[in-house]
Structures are given as C-alpha cells and as structure tokens.
C-alpha atoms as a PDB file:
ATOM      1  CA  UNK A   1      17.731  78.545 165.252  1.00  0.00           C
ATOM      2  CA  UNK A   2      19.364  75.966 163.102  1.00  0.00           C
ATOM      3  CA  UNK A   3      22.545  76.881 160.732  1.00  0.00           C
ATOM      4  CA  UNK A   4      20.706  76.299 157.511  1.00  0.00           C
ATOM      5  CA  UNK A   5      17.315  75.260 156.137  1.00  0.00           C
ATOM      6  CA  UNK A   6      16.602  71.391 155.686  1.00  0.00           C
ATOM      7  CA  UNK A   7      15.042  69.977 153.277  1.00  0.00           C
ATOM      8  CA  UNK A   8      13.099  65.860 152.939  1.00  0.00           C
ATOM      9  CA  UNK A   9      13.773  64.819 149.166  1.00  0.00           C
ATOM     10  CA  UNK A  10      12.046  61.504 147.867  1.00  0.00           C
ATOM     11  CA  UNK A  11      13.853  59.800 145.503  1.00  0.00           C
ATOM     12  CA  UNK A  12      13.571  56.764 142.728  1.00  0.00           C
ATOM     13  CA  UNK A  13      16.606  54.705 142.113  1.00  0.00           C
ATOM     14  CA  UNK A  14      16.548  52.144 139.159  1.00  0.00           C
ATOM     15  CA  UNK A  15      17.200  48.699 140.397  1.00  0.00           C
ATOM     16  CA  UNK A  16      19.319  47.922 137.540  1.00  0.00           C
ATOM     17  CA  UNK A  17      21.811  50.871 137.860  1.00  0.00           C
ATOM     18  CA  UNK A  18      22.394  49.819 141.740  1.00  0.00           C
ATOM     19  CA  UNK A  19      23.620  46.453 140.857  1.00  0.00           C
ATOM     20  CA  UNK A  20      26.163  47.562 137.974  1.00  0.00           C
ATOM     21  CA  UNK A  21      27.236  50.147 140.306  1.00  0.00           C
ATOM     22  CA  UNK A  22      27.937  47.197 142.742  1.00  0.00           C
ATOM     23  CA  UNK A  23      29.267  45.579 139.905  1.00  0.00           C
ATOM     24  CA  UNK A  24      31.545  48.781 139.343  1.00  0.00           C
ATOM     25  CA  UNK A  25      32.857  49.295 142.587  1.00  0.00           C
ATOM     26  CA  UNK A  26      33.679  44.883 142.856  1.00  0.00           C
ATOM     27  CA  UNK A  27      31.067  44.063 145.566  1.00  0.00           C
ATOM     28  CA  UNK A  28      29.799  40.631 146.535  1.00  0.00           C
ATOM     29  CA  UNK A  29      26.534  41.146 144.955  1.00  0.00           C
ATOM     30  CA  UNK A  30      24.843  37.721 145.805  1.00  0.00           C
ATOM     31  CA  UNK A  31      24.818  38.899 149.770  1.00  0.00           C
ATOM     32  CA  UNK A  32      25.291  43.119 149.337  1.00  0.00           C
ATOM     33  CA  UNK A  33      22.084  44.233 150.714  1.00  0.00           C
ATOM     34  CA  UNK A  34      19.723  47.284 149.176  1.00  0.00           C
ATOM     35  CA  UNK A  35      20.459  49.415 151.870  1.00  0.00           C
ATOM     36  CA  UNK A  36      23.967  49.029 151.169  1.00  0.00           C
ATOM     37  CA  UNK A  37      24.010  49.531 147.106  1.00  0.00           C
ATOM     38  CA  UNK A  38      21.506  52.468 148.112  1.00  0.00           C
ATOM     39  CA  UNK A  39      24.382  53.939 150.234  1.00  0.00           C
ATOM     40  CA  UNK A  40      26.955  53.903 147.578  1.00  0.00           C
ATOM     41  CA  UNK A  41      24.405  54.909 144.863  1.00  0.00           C
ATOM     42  CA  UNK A  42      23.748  58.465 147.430  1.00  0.00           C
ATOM     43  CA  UNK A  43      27.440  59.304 148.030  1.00  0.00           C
ATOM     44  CA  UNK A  44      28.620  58.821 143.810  1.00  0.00           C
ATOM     45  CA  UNK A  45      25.309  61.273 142.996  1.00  0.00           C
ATOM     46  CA  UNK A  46      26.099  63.902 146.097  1.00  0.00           C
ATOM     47  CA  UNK A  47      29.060  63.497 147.977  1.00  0.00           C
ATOM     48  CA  UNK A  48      28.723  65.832 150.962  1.00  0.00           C
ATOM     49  CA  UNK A  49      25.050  66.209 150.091  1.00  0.00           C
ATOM     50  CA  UNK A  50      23.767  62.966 149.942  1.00  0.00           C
ATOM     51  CA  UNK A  51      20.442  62.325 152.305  1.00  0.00           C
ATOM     52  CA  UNK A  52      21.275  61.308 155.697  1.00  0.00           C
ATOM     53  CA  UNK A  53      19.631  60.436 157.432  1.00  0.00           C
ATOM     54  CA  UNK A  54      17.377  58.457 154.884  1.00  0.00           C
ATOM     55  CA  UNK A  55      14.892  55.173 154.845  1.00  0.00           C
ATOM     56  CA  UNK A  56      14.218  53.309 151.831  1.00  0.00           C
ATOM     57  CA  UNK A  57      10.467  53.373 151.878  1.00  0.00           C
ATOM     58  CA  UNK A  58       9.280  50.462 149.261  1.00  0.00           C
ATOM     59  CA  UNK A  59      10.997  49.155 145.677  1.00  0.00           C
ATOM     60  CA  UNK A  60       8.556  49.157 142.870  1.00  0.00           C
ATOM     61  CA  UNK A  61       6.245  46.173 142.560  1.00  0.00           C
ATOM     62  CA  UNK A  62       8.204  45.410 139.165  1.00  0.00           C
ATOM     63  CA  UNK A  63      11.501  45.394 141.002  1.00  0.00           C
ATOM     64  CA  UNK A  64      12.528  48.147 138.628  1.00  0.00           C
ATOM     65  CA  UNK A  65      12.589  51.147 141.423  1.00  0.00           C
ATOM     66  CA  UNK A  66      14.028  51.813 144.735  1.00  0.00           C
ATOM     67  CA  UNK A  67      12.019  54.960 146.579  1.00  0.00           C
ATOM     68  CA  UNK A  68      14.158  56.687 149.146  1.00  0.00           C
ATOM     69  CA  UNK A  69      12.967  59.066 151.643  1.00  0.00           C
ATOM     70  CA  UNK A  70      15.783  61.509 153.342  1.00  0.00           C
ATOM     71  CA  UNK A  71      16.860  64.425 155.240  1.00  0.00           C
ATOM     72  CA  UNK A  72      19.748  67.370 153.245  1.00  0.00           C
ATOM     73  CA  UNK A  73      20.647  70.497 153.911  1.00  0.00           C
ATOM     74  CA  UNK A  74      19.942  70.487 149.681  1.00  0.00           C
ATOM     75  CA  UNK A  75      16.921  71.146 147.718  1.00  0.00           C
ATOM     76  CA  UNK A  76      15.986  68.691 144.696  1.00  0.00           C
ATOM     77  CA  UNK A  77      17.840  71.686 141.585  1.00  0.00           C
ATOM     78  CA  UNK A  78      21.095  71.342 144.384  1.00  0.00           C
ATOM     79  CA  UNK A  79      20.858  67.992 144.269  1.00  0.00           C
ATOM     80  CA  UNK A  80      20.487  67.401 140.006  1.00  0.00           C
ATOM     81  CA  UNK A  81      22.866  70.260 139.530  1.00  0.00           C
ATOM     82  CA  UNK A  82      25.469  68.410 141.515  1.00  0.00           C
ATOM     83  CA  UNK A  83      24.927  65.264 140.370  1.00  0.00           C
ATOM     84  CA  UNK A  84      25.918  66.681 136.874  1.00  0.00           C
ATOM     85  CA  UNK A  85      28.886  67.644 137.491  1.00  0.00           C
ATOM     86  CA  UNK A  86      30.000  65.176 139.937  1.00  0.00           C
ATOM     87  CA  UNK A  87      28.517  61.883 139.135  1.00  0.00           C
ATOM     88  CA  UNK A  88      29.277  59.743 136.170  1.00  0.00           C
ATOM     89  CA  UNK A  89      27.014  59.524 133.418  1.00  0.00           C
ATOM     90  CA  UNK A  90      26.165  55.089 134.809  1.00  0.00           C
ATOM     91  CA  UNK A  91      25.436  56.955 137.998  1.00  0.00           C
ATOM     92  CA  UNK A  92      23.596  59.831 137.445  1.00  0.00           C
ATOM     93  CA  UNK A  93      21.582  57.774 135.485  1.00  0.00           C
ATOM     94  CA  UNK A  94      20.405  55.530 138.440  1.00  0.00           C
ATOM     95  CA  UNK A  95      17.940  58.506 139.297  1.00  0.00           C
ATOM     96  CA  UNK A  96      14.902  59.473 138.055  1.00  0.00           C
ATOM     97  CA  UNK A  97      15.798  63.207 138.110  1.00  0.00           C
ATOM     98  CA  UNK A  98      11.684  63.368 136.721  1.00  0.00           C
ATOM     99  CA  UNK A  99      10.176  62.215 139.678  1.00  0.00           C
ATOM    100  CA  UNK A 100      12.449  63.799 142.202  1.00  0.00           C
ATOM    101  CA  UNK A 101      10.767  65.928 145.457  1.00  0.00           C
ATOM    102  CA  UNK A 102      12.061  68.354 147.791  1.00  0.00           C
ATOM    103  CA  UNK A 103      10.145  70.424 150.649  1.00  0.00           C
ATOM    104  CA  UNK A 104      11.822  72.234 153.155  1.00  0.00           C
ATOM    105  CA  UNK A 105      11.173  70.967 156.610  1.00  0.00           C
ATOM    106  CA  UNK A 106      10.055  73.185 159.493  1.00  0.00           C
ATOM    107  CA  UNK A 107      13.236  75.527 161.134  1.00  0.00           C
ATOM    108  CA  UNK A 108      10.606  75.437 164.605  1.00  0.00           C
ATOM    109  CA  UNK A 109       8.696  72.972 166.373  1.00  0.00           C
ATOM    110  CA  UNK A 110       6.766  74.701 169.430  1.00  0.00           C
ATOM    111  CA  UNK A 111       7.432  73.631 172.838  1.00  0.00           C
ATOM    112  CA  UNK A 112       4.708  71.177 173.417  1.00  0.00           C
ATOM    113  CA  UNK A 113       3.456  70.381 170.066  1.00  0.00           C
ATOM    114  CA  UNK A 114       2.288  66.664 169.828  1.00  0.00           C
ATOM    115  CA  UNK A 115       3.339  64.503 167.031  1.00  0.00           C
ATOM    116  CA  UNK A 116       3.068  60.972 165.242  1.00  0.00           C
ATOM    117  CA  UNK A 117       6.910  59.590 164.737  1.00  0.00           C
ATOM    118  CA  UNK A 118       7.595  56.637 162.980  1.00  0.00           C
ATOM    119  CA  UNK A 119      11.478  55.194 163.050  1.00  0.00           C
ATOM    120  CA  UNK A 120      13.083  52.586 161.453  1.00  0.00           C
ATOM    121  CA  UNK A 121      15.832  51.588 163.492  1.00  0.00           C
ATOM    122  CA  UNK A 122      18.833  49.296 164.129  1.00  0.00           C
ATOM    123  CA  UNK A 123      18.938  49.222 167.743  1.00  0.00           C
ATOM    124  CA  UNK A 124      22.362  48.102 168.595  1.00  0.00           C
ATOM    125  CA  UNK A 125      24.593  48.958 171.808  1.00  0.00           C
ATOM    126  CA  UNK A 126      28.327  49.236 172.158  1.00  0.00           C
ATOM    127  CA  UNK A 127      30.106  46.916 174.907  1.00  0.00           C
ATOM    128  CA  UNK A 128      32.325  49.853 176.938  1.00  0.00           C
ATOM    129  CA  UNK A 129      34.105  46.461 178.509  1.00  0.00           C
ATOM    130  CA  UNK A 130      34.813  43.156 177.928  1.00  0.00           C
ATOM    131  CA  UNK A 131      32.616  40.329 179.415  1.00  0.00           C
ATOM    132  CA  UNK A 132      30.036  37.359 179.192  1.00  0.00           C
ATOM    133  CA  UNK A 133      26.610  36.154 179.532  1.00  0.00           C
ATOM    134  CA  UNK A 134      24.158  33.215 179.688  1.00  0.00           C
ATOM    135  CA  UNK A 135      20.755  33.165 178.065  1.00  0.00           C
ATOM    136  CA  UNK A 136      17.971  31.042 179.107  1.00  0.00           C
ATOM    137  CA  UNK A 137      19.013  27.694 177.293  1.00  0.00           C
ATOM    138  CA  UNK A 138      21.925  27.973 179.106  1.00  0.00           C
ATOM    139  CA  UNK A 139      24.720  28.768 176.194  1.00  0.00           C
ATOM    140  CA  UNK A 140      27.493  31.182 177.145  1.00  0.00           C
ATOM    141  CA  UNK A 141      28.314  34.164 175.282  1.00  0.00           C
ATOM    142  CA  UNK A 142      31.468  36.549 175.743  1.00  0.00           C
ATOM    143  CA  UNK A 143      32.096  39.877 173.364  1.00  0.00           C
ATOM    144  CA  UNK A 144      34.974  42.155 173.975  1.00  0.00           C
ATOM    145  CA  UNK A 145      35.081  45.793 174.621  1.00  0.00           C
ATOM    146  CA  UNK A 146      33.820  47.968 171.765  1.00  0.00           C
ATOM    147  CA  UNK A 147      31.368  45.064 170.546  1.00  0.00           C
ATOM    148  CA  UNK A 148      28.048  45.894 168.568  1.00  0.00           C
ATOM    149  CA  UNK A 149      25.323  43.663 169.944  1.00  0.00           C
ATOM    150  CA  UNK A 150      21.828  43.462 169.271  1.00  0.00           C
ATOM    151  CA  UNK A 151      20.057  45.605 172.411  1.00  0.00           C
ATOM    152  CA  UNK A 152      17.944  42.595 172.458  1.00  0.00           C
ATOM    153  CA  UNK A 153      20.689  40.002 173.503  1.00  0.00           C
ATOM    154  CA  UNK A 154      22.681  42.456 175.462  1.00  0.00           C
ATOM    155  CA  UNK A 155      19.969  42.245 178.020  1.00  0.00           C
ATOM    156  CA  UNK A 156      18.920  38.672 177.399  1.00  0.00           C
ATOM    157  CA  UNK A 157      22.611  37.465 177.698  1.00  0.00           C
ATOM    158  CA  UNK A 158      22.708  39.179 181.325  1.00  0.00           C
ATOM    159  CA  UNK A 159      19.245  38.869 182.192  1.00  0.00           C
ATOM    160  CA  UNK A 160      18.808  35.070 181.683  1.00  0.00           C
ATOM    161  CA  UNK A 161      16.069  35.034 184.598  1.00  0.00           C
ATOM    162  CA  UNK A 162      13.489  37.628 183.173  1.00  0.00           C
ATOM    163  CA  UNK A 163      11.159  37.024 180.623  1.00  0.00           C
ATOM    164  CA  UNK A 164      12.293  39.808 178.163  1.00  0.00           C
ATOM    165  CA  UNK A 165      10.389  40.672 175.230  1.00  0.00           C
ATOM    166  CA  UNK A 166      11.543  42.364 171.817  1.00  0.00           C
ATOM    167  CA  UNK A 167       9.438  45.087 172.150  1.00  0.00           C
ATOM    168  CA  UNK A 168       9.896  46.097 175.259  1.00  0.00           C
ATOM    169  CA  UNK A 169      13.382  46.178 175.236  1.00  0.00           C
ATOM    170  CA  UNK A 170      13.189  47.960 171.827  1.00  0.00           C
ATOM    171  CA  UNK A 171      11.243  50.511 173.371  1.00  0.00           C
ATOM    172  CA  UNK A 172      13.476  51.372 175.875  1.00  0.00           C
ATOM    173  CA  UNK A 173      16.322  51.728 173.613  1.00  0.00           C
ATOM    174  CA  UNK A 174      14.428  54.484 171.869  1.00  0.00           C
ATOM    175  CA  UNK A 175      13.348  55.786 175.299  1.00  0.00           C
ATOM    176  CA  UNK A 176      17.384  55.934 175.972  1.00  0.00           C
ATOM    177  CA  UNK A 177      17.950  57.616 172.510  1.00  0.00           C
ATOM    178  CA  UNK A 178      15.439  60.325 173.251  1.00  0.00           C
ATOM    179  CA  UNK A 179      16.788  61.008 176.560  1.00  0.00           C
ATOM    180  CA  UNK A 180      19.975  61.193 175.183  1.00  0.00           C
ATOM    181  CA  UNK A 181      19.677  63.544 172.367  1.00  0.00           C
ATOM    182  CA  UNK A 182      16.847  65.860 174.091  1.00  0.00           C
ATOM    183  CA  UNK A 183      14.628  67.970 171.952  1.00  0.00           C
ATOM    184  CA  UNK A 184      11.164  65.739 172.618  1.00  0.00           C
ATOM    185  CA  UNK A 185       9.487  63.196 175.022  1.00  0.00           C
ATOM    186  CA  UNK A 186       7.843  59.748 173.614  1.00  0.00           C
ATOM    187  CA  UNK A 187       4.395  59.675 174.536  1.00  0.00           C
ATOM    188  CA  UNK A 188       3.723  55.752 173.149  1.00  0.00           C
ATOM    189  CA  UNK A 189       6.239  53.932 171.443  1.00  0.00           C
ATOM    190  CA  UNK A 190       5.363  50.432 169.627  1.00  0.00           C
ATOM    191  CA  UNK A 191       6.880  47.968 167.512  1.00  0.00           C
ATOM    192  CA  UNK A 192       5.128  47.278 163.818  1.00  0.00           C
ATOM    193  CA  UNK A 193       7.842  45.212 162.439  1.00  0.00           C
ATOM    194  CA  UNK A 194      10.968  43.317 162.810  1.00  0.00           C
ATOM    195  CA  UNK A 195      13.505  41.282 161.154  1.00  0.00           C
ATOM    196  CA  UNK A 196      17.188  40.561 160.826  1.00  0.00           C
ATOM    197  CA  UNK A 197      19.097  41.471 158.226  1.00  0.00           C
ATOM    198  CA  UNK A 198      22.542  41.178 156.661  1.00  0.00           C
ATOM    199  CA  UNK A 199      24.303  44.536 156.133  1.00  0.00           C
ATOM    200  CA  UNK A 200      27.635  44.579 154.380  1.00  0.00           C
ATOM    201  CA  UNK A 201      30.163  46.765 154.806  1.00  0.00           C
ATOM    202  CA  UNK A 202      33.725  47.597 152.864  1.00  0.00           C
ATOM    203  CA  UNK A 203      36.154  47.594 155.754  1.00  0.00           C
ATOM    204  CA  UNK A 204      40.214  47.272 155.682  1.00  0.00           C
ATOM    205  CA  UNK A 205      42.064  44.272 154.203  1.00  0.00           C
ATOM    206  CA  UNK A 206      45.116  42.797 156.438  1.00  0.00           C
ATOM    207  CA  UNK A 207      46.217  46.652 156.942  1.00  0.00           C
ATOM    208  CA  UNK A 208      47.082  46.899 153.302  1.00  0.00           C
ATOM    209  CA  UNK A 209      44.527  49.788 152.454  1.00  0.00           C
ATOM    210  CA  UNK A 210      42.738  47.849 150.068  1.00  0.00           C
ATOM    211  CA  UNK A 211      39.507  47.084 151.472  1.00  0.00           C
ATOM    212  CA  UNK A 212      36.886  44.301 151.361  1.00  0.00           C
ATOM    213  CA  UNK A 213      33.180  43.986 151.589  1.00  0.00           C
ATOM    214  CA  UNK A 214      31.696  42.240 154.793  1.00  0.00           C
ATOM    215  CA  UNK A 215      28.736  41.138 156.169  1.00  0.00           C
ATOM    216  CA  UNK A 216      27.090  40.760 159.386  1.00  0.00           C
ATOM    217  CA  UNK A 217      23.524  40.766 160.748  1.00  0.00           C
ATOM    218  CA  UNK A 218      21.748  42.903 162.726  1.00  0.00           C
ATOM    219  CA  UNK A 219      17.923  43.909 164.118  1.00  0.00           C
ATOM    220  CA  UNK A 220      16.148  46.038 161.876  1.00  0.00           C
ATOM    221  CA  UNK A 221      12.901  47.385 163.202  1.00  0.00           C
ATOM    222  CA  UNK A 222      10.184  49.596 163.144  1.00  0.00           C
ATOM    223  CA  UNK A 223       8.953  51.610 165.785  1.00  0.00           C
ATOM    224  CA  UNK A 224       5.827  54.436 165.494  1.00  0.00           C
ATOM    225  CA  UNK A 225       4.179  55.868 168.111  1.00  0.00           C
ATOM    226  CA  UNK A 226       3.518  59.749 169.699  1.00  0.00           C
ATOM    227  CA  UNK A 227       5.768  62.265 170.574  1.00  0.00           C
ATOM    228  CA  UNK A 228       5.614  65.738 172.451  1.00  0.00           C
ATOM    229  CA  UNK A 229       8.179  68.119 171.339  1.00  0.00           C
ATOM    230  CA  UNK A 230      10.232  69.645 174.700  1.00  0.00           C
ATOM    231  CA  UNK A 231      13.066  71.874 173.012  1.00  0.00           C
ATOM    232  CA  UNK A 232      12.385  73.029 169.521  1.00  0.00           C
ATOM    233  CA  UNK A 233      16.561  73.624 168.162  1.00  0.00           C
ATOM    234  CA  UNK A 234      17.302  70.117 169.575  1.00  0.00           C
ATOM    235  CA  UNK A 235      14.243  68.691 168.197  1.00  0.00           C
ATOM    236  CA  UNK A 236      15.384  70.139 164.865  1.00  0.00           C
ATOM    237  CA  UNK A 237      18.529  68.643 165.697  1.00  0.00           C
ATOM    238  CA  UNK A 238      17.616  65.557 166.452  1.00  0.00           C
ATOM    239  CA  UNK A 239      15.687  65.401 162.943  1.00  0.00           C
ATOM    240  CA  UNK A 240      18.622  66.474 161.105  1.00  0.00           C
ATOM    241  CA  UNK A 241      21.072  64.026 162.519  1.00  0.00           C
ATOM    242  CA  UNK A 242      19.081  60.994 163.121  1.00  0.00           C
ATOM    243  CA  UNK A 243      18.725  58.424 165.817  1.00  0.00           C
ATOM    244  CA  UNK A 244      20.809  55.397 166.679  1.00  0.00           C
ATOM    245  CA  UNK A 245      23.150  53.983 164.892  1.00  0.00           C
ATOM    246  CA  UNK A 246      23.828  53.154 160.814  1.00  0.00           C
ATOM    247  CA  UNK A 247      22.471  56.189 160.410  1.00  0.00           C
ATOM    248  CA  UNK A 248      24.481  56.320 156.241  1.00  0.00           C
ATOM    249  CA  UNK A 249      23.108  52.643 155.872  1.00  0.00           C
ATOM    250  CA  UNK A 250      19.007  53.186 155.820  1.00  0.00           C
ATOM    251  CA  UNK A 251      18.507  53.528 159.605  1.00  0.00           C
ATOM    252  CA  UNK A 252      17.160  56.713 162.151  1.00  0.00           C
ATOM    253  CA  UNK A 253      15.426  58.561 160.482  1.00  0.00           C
ATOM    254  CA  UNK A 254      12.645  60.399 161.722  1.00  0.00           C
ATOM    255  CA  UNK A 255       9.629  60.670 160.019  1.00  0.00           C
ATOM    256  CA  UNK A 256       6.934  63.003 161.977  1.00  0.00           C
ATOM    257  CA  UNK A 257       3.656  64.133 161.017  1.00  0.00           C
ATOM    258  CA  UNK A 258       0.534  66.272 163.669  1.00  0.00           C
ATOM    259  CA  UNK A 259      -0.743  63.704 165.743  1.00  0.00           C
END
C-alpha cells in the first residue's frame, strides 16, 4: 500500500504573474521557456508540495492562462492554505485559487487491469563513458562521460548504418523506462507529437554560488498508447514519481484513464 493518499490537482496560472515572477527572480525572459517560469511559479506557491510530476496541458487562447495538470501528496484546501502563508502576495496571486481541482487518485490498480496512458516526455540518456560517433552525413560527434543526449542521436551517432526512425527509438526508450521502474507492461506505444525545445535552467556561476540561467535544447514528445498494469504498489509508484527525466520541468507524467 502506498505511504499516503495522492491526489491530481488542475491548476490556472496567469500569464502575466509568471513573467514578473521571472522578472523577480532576474531571468532571461526573452529565451526562459513556460515550462520553466511554470516551475518556479509551483515551488514559491508550495515548496515541498508543489505538483510533481506535472504537464502543462494548454495556455488560454487569450494568452492570459497557463492550465497545469499534476500529481501531490496535497489536496486543493492543502495547497491554498499553504500558499497563504508561504507565498508572497505577487505569487499567490498567479493562481486562480477559484478554479482550482483536486481528486484523489486510486491507492490500487488490479493486477491486470488494462489502461490508456498518455506521456509527455523528454527522452534523454546519460553517457556512463566518454566516446564518439558518426551519423549518416558523415559528421563526427564526441560527448564525455555523464553527457545528456537526445535518445534519438545516441543511437543515430553509433548506428550510422540503420535507418532509425524517431518513433521507434522513442518507443523503446519508454519500453526501457517501464522495464525499469516495474509496476505495468506497454501494450502499444505511439508517438502523436514532437518538437525541440529550449529549457533553461539556473545553474552555478564560476563556483561563486551565485547562479545563472541557461539554456539548452532538448526532445520533447508525446507518447499515448495501452498499458496492462503487472504490480499494483509499483504501478502506484511509478505514477507518483514519474517517468524519465525533467521530471520538476513539465515532463513524465502519467496520465491514465480505462482503456
């Protein structure tokens, strides 16, 4: 059984308020992307409690709204109730406390129970040693140990022969990331959308503490397909704690519904 019930809150965050809070904690806002502002918006409301995993499902046709979609341990009074006292009054205004939603989540899934997933991912690998590759145009590419690359051009930089595809290397990531984490076995996995986008991070400046916002790039896609659940605790798990990596910055979270 899992420590403590879980809860998926939908949010709205005002458009506006994200970009003065940018503005208020000095970021680069001309290339700071949503994800990013959405991060820093979740951990000034809730601290310990903010969503994560989360997705941002859509901003408002006006540009006025962000709508987030996460996993807490915290119900939506939890949430508002810390947010008062933690938050300042710029932040806590960034929500629309109105339309907030909560519903706890399921504490079992049944050994076998078959289910629609949909993922949106940033499936990226970790180099565990240093090395090099060539692609099929012939260029040469070298990354050290403890590099992030794009799953994608970690096998097309060492498979230069094979006709890869996106998809189906995509797939097997999540494949991998099932495997991994246990808890349920993808029936059909398929890829509905892709891009890539910048992601900025605040990281160290020249050892001095102080830190500095940085950007790099990085696949962000969407996978959906069918699920059958093998291990009900894992599976709740694997729901809680999400699925790849840049989990805190919009990515693995599980969304599951009866197939």
């Amino acid at each position: 059984m899992p420590d403590s019930e879980f809860h998926m809150v939908q949010l709205g965050l005002d458009a506006k308020g994200l970009t003065t809070l940018g503005k208020m904690l000095h970021l680069p806002l001309a290339r700071t992307d949503t994800n990013y502002l959405v991060h820093c918006a979740l951990g000034e409301l809730f601290q310990d409690d903010a969503p994560q995993p989360y997705c941002i499902e859509n901003e408002s046709q006006s540009g006025r709204r962000v709508r987030v979609l996460g996993y807490t341990n915290a119900d939506a009074d939890t949430l508002q109730a810390n947010a008062q006292l933690d938050a300042s009054p710029t932040v806590y205004d960034i929500c629309d406390w109105d339309r907030c939603a909560a519903k706890p989540m399921p504490d079992t899934f049944p050994e076998g129970t078959p289910l629609q997933f949909e993922l949106r991912a940033c499936p990226v690998i970790r180099k565990a040693s240093a090395g090099s590759g060539t692609n099929q145009n012939g260029d040469t590419r070298s990354w050290e140990a403890g590099d992030e690359l794009d799953a994608f051009l970690a096998e097309a930089w060492t498979r230069p022969d094979e006709d890869l595809s996106r998809e189906e290397v995509y797939r097997n990531w999540l494949t991998r990331q099932f495997d991994m984490r246990g808890g349920a076995d993808p029936q059909s996995i398929g890829m509905t959308r892709f891009s890539i986008e910048r992601m900025t991070r605040r990281v160290p400046k020249n050892g001095s503490g102080e830190r500095k916002a940085d950007t790099i790039k990085r696949p962000d896609v969407t996978l959906t397909g069918t699920l059958q659940v093998t291990d009900s605790s894992a599976f709740v798990d694997l729901l809680r704690s999400g699925l790849g990596r840049h989990k805190s910055f919009g990515y693995g979270m599980l969304k599951v519904r009866r197939a």
